[in-house]
Protein backbone atom coordinates (compact mmCIF):
# COMPACT_ATOMS: atom_id res chain seq x y z
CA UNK A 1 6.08 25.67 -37.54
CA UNK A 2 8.05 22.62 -36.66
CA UNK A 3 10.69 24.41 -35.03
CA UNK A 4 8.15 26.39 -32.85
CA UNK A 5 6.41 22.99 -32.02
CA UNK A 6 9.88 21.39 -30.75
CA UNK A 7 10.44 24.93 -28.94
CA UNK A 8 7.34 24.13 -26.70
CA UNK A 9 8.14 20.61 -26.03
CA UNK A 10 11.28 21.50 -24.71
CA UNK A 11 10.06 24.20 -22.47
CA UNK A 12 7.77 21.88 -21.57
CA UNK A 13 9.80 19.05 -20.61
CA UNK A 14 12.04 21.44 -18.44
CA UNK A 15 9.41 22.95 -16.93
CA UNK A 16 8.07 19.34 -15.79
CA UNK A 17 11.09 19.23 -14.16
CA UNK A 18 11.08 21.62 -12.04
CA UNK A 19 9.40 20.93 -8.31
CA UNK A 20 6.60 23.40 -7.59
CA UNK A 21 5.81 21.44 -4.43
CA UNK A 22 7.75 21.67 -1.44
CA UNK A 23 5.86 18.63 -0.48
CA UNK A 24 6.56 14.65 -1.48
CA UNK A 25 3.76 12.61 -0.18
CA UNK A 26 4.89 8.67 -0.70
CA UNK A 27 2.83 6.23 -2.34
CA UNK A 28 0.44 4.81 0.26
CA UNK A 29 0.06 0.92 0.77
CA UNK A 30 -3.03 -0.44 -0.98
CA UNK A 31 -3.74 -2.87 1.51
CA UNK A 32 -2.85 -0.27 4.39
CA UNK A 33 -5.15 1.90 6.94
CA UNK A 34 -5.00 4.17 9.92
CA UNK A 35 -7.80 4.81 12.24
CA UNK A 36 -7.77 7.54 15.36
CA UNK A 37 -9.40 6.66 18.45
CA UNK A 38 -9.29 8.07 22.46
CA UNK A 39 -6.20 10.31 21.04
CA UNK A 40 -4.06 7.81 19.90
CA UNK A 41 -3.51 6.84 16.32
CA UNK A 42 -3.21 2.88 14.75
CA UNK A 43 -1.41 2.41 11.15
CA UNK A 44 -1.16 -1.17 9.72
CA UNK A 45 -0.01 -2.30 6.77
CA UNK A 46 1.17 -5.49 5.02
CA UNK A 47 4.48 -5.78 2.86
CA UNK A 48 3.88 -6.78 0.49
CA UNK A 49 0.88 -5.12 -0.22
CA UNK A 50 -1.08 -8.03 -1.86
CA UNK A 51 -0.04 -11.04 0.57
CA UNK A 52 -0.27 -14.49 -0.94
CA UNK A 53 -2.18 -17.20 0.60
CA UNK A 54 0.27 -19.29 2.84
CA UNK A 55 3.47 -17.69 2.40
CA UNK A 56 5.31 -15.43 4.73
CA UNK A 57 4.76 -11.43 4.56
CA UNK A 58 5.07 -9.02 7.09
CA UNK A 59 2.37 -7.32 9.31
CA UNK A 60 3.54 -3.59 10.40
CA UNK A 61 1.57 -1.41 13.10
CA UNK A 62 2.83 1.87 14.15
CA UNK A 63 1.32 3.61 17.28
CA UNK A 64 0.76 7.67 17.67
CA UNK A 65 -0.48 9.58 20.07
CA UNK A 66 -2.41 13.36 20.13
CA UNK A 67 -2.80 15.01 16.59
CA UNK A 68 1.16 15.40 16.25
CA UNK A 69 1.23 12.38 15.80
CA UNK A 70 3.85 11.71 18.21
CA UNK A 71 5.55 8.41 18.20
CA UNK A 72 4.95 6.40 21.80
CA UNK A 73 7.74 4.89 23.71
CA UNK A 74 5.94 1.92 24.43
CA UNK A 75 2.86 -0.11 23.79
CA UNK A 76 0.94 -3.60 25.06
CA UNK A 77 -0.74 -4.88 21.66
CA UNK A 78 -3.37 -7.71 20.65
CA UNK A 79 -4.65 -9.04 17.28
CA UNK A 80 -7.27 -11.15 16.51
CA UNK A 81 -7.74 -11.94 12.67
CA UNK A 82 -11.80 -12.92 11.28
CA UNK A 83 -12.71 -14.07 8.20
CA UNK A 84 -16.47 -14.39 7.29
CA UNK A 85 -17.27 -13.50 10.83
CA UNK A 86 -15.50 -16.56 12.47
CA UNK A 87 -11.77 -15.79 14.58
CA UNK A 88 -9.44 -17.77 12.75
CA UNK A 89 -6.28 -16.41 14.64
CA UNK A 90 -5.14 -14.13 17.41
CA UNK A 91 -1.76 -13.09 18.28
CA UNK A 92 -2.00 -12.49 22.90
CA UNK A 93 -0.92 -9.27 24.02
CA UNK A 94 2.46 -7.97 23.66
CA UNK A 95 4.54 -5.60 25.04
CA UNK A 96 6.66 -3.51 22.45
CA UNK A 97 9.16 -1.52 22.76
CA UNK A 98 9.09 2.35 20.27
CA UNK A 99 6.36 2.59 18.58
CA UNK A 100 6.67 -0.01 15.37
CA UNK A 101 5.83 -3.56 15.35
CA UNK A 102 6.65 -5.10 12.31
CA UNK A 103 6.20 -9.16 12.37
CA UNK A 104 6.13 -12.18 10.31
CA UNK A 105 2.62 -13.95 9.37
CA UNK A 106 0.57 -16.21 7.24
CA UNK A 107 -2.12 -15.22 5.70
CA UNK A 108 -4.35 -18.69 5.36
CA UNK A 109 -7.41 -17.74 3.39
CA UNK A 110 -7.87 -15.87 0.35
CA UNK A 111 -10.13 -12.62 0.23
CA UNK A 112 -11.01 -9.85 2.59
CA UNK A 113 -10.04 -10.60 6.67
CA UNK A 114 -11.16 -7.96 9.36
CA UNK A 115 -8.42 -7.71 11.55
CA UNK A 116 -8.85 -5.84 15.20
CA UNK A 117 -6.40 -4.23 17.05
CA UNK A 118 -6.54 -4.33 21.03
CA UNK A 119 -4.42 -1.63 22.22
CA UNK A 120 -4.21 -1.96 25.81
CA UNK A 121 -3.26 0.51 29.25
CA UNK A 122 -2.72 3.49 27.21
CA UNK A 123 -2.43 6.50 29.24
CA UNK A 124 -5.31 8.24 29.83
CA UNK A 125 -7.22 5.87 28.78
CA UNK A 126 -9.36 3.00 30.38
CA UNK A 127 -9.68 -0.75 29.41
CA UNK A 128 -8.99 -1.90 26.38
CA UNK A 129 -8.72 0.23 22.73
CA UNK A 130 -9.90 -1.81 19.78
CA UNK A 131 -9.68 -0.42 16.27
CA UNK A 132 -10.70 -2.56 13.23
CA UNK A 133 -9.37 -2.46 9.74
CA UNK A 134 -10.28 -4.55 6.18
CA UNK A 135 -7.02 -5.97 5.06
CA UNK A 136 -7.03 -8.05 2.04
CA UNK A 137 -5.15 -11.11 0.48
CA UNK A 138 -4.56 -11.99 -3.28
CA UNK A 139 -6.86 -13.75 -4.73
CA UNK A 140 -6.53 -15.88 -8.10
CA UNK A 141 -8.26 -13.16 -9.99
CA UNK A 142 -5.22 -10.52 -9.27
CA UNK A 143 -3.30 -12.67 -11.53
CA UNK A 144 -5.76 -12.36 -14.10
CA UNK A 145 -5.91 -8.82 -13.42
CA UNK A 146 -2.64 -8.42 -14.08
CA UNK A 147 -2.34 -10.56 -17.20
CA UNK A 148 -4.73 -8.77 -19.18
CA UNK A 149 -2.81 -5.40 -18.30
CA UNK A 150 0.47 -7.38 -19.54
CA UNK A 151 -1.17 -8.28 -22.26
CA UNK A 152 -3.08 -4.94 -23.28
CA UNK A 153 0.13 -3.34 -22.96
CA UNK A 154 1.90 -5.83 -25.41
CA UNK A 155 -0.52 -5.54 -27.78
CA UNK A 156 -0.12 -1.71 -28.02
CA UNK A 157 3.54 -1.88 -28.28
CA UNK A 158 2.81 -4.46 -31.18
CA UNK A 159 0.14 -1.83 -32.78
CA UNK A 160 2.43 1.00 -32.54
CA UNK A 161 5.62 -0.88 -33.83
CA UNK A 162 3.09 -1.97 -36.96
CA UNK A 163 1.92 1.52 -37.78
CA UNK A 164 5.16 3.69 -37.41
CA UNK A 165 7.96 1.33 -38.12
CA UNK A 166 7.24 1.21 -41.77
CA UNK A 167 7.35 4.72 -42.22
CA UNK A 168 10.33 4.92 -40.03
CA UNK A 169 12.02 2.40 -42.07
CA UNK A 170 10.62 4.27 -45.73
CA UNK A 171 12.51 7.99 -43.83
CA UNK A 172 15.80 6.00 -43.41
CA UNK A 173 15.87 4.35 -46.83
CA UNK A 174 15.73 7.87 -48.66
């Protein structure tokens, strides 16, 4: 019985190897979005994904155009940044080259900021595009958050070294 038990593990541990999926999707940005508007398509993200309150992180914004998603060759970009309905920053217009703008800010309040993106003189396209996203800094309760995962997991490592190293210990002295 044993022998057919480790059997099946082991077919099943090669078998989890094996890809079925030609397909690898990565691991989306928590604090990320993408929103489709007059055919053209506006990612942001932040990196890292949880920015602290008044330290450096990085803003990216990638520009598409047309459901293939086609990268554009060039693109005239505003921001302006709210928090509880009152513009605390803007970043002007600027002209970028490729498609990717990836720059360095400070986030200066702690919670949820809606952020909108001006995308301006797009072709085929008249005035201004604005697309709004949620993005969302660290607040003090992440760290507790975290903690108490830390600590959960600890504790279970200490629960399962107290029940199974004792009879690990009684195997090896027989």
């Amino acid at each position: 019985m044993a022998k057919q038990r480790s059997t099946i593990l082991i077919l099943f541990l090669i078998l989890s190897i094996i890809p079925i999926f030609d397909d690898v999707y990565a691991h989306s940005l928590f604090n990320s979005a993408e929103k489709f508007y007059a055919g053209y398509r506006v990612q942001v993200a932040t990196a890292p994904e949880f920015p602290q309150i008044d330290e450096p992180s990085q803003f990216l914004i990638r520009v598409t155009e047309g459901f293939e998603y086609e990268e554009v060759d060039r693109f005239t970009m505003g921001i302006r940044v709210f928090y509880q309905d009152e513009q605390i920053d803007a970043i002007p217009p600027t002209s970028i080259e490729g498609s990717h703008w990836d720059f360095d800010y400070v986030w200066k309040n702690s919670g949820n900021h809606i952020v909108k993106i001006d995308l301006y003189d797009m072709g085929g396209t008249s005035g201004v595009l604005t697309y709004q996203f949620n993005m969302g800094t660290q607040s003090p309760f992440g760290y507790v958050f975290i903690i108490a995962i830390a600590i959960g997991a600890l504790f279970f490592t200490g629960m399962m070294i107290y029940i199974y190293l004792p009879k690990l210990l009684k195997r090896f002295k027989q």
